[in-house]
Every structure is written in C-alpha cells, then in structure tokens.
N, C-alpha and C. Protein backbone atom coordinates (compact mmCIF):
# COMPACT_ATOMS: atom_id res chain seq x y z
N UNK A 1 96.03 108.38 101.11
CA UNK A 1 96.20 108.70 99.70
C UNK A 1 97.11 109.91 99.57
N UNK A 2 97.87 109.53 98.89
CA UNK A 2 99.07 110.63 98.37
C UNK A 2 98.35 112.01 97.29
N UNK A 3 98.25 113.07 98.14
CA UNK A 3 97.41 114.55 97.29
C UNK A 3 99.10 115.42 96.73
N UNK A 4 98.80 115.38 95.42
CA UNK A 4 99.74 116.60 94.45
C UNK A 4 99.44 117.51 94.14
N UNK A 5 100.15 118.59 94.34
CA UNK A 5 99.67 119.84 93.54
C UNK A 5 100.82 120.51 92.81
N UNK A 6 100.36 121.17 91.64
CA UNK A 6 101.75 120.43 90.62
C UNK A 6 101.62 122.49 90.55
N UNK A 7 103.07 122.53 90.40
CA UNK A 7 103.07 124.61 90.11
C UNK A 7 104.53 124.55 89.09
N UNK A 8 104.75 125.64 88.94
CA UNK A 8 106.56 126.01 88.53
C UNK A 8 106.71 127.04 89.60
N UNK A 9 107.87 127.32 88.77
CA UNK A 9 109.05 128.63 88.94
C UNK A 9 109.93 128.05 88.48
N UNK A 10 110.32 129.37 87.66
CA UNK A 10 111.17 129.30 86.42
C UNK A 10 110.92 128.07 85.70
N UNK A 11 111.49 127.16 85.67
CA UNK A 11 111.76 126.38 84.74
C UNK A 11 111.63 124.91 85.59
N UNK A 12 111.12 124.88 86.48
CA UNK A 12 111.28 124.23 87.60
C UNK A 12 109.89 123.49 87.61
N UNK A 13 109.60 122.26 87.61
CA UNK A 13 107.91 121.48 87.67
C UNK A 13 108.15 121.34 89.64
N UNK A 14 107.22 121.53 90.08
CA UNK A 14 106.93 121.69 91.64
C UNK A 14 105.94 121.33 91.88
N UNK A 15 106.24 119.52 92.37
CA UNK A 15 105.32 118.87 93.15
C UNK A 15 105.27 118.76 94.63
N UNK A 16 103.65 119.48 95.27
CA UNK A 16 103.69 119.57 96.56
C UNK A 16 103.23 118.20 97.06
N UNK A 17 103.68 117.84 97.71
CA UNK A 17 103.07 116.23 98.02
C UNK A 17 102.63 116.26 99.53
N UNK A 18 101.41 115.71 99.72
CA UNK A 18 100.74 116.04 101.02
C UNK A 18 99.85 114.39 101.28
N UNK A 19 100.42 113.58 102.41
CA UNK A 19 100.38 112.92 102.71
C UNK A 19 100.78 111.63 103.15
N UNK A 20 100.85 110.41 102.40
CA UNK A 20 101.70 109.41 102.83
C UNK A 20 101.66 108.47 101.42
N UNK A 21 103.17 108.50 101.37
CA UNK A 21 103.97 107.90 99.88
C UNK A 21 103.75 106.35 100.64
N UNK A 22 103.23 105.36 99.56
CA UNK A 22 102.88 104.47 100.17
C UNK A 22 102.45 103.80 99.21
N UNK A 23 101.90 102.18 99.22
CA UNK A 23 101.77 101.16 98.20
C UNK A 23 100.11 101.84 97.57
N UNK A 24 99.83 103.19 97.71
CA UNK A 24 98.55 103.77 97.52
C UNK A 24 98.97 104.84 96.29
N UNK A 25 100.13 105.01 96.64
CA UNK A 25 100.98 106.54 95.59
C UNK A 25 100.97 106.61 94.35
N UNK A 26 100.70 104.93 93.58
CA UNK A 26 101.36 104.99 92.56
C UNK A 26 100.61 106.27 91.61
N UNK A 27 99.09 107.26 91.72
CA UNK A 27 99.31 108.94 91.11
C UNK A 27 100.89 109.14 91.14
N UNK A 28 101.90 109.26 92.08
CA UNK A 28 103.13 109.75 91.74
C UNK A 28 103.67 109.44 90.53
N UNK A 29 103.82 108.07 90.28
CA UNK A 29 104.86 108.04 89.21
C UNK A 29 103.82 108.50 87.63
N UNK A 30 102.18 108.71 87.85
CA UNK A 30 101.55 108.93 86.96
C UNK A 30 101.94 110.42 86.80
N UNK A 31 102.46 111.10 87.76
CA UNK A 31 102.41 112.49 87.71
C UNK A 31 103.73 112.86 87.00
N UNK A 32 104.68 111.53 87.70
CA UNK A 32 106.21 112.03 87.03
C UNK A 32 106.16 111.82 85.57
N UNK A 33 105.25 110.87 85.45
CA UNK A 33 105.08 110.69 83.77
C UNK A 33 104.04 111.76 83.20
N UNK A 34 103.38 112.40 83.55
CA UNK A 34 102.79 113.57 82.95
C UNK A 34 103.84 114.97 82.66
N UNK A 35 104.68 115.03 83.69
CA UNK A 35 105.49 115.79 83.78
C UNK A 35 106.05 116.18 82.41
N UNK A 36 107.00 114.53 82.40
CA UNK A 36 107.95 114.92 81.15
C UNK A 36 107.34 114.35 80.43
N UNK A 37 105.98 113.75 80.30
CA UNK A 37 104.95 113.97 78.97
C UNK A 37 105.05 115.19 78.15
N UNK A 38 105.27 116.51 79.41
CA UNK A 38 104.92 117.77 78.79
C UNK A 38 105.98 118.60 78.47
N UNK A 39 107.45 117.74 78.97
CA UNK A 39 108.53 118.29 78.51
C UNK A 39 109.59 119.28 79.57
N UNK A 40 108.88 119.02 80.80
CA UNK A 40 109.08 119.17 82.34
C UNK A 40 110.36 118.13 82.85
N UNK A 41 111.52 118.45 82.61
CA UNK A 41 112.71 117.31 83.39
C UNK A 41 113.18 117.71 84.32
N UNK A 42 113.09 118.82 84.96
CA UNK A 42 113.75 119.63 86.38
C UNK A 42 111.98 119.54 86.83
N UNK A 43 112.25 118.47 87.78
CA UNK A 43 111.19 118.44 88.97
C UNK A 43 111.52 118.36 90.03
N UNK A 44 110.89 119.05 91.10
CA UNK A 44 111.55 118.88 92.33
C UNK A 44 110.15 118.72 93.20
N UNK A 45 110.51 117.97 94.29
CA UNK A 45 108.93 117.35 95.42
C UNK A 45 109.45 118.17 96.46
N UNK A 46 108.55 118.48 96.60
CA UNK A 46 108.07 119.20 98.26
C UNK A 46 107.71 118.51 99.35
N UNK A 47 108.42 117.47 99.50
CA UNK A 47 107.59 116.85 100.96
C UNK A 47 107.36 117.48 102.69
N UNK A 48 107.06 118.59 102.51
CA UNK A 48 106.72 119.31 103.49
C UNK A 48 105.25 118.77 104.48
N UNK A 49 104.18 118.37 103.75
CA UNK A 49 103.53 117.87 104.13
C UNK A 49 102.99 116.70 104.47
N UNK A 50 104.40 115.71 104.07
CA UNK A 50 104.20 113.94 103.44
C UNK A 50 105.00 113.93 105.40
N UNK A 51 103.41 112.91 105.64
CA UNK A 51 103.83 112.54 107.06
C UNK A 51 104.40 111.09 107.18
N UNK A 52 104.31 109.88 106.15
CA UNK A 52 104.85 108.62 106.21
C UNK A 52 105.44 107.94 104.63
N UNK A 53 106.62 107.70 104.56
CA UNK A 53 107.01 106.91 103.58
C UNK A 53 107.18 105.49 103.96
N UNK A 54 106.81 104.51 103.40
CA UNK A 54 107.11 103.40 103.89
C UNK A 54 107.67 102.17 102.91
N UNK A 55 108.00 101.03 102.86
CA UNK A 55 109.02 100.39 102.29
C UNK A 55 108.09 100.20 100.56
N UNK A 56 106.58 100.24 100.49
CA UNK A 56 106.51 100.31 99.05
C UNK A 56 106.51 101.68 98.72
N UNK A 57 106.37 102.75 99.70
CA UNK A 57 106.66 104.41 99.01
C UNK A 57 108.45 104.63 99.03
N UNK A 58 109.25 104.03 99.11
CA UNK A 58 110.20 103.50 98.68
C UNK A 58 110.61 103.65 97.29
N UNK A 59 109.69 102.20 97.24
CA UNK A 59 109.94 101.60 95.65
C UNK A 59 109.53 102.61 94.55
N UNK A 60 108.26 102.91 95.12
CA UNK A 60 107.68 103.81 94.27
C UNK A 60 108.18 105.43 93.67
N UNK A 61 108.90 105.82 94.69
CA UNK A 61 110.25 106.95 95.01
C UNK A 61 111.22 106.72 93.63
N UNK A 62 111.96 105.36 94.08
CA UNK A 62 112.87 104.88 93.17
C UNK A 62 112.86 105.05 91.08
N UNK A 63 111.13 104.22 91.72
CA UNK A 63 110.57 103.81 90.24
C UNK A 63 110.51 105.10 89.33
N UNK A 64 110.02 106.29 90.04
CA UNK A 64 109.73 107.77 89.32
C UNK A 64 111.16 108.43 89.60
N UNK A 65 111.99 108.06 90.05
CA UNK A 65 113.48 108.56 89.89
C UNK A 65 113.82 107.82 88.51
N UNK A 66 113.87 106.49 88.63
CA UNK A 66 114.73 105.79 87.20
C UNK A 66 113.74 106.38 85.61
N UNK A 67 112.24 106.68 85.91
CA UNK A 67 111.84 107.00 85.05
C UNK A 67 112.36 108.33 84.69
N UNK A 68 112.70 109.60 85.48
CA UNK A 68 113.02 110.80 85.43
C UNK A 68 114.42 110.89 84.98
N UNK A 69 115.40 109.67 85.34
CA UNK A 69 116.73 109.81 84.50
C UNK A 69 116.33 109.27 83.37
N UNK A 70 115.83 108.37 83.20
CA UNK A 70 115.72 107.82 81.39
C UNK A 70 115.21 108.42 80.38
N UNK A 71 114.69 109.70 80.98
CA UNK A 71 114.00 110.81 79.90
C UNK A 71 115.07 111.79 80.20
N UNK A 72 116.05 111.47 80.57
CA UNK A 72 117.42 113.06 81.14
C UNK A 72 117.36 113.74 81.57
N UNK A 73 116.17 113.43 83.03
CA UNK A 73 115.72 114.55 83.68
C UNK A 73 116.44 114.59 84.68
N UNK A 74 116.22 115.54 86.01
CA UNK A 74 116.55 115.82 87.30
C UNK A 74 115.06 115.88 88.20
N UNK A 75 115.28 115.24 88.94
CA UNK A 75 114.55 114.51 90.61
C UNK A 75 115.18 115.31 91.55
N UNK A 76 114.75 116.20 92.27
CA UNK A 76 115.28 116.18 93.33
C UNK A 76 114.03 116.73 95.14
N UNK A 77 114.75 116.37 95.91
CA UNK A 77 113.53 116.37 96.92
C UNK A 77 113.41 117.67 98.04
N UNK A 78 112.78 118.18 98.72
CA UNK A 78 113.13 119.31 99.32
C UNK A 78 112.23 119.23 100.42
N UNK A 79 112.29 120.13 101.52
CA UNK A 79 111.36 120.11 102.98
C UNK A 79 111.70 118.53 103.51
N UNK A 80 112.50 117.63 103.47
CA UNK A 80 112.17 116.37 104.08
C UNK A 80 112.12 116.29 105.44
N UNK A 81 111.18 115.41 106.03
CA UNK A 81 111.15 115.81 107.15
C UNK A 81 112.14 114.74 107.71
N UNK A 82 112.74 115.01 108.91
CA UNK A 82 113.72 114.16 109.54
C UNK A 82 113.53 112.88 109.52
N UNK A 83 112.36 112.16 109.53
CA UNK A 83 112.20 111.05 110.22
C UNK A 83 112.19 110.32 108.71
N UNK A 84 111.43 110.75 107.43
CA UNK A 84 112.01 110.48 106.23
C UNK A 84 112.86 110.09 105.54
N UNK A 85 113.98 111.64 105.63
CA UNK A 85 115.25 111.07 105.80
C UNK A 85 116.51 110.24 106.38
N UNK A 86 115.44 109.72 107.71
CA UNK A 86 115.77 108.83 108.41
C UNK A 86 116.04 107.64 107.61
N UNK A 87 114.83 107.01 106.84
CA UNK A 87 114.48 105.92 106.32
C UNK A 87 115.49 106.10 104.89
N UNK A 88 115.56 107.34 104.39
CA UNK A 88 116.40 107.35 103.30
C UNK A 88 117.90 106.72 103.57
N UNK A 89 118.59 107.62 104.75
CA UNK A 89 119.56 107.24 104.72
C UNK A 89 119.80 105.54 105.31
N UNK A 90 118.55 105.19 106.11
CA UNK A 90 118.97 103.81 106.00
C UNK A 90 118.69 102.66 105.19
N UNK A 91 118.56 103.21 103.99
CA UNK A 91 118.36 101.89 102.57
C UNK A 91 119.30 102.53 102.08
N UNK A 92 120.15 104.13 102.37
CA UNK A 92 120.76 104.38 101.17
C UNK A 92 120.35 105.30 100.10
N UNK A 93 119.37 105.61 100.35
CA UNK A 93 118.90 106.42 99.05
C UNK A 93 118.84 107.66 99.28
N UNK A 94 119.28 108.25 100.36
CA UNK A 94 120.14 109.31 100.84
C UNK A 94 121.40 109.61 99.44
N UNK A 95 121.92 108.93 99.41
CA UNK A 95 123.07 108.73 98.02
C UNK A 95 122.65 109.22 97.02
N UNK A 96 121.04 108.56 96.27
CA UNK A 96 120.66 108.45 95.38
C UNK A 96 120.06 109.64 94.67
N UNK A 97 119.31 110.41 95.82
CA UNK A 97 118.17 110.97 95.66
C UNK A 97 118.81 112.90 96.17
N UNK A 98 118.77 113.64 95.68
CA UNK A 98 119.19 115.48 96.24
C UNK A 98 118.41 115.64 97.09
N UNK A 99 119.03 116.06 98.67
CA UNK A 99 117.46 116.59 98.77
C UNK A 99 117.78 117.98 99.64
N UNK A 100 117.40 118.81 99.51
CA UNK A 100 117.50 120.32 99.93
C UNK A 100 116.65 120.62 101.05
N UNK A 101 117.04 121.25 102.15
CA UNK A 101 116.37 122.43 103.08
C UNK A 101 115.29 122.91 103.03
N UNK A 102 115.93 123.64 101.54
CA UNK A 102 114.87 125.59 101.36
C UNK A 102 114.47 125.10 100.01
N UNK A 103 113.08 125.90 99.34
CA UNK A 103 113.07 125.13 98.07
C UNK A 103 114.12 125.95 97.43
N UNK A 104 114.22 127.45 97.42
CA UNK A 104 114.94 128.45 96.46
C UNK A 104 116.26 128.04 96.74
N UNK A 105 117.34 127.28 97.58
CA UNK A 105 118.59 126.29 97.03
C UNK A 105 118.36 125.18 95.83
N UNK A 106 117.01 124.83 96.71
CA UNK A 106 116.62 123.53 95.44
C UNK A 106 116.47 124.12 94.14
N UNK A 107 115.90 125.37 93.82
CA UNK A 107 115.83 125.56 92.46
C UNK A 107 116.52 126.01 91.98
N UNK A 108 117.69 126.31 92.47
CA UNK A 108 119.04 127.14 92.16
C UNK A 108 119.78 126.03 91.79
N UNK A 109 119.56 124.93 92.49
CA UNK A 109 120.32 124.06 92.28
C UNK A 109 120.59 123.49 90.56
N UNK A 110 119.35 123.45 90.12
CA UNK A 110 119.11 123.06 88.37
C UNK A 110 119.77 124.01 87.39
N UNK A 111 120.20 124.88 88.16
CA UNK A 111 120.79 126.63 87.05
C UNK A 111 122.09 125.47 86.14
C-alpha cells in the first residue's frame, strides 16, 4: 500500500510517498485530486521512499499527471530512485514527467 504524507513550502504541495505505486495506489490520484480541490497546482512527489513502480503504478502516475495539467497545474517528481527511473525512461515517461535530484531545485523549479 502506497503511504502519503502531504506538507508545503512556499507555495509548493509536497507529497512524500513511501512505498510501492502499484494497481493498490489509486489514494494517489485521490490525493492529487484533493490537492487542487484545495487550490494546490505546484505539486511535487518525493519518491525517496517508493521502493517499486510497476506497469499499473504507471498508469496510475500518468492518470494524476493528465489530471494535474487539466486543472493548469505542475507535477513534478524528485528523489527517484535509479531503478524507477529506469522504468520511466523505458516507456518514455522520462519525457513526460520533471524529475529532480534535490527537492530545493525542485521547488525552485515552479518560481
């Protein structure tokens, strides 16, 4: 089961995600929709602690990205761990998706 813990800075919604994005996740896209329920469009995930994505934590990735542009927001991802971005860059969604190092580039990044 995919655990969130939702913070700011500045202006910034900061989801820590701790576990495994997976056909179990869908809390995520409930969270991305609480988000900009509340008027939150600069979100950025922390996957520092997310040990497996797999082809429906994927979809599910995708699904709370297209929802986060259709409200004119910004998605972007940070801490990924290698083997993650492994899988990103081989569907491609490496392209799709920001994803930063350090979080304080990542939140600089939204200025």
């Amino acid at each position: 089961m995919l655990e969130i813990e939702f913070k700011m800075n500045q202006c910034v919604a900061i989801l820590d995600l701790a576990g495994s994005v997976d056909i179990d996740a869908a809390n995520f896209i409930e969270t991305i929709g609480w988000c900009l329920g509340k008027g939150y469009k600069d979100i950025l995930c922390n996957f520092s602690d997310v040990n497996l994505v797999d082809y429906a934590g994927l979809s599910v990735l995708t699904i709370a990205y297209k929802d986060v542009i259709n409200h004119e927001g910004r998605l972007k991802f940070v801490n990924v761990p290698a083997h993650v971005e492994k899988i990103f860059c081989l569907v491609c969604l490496d392209r799709l998706f920001e994803i930063y190092a350090e979080e304080d580039s990542a939140i600089k990044s939204f200025e």
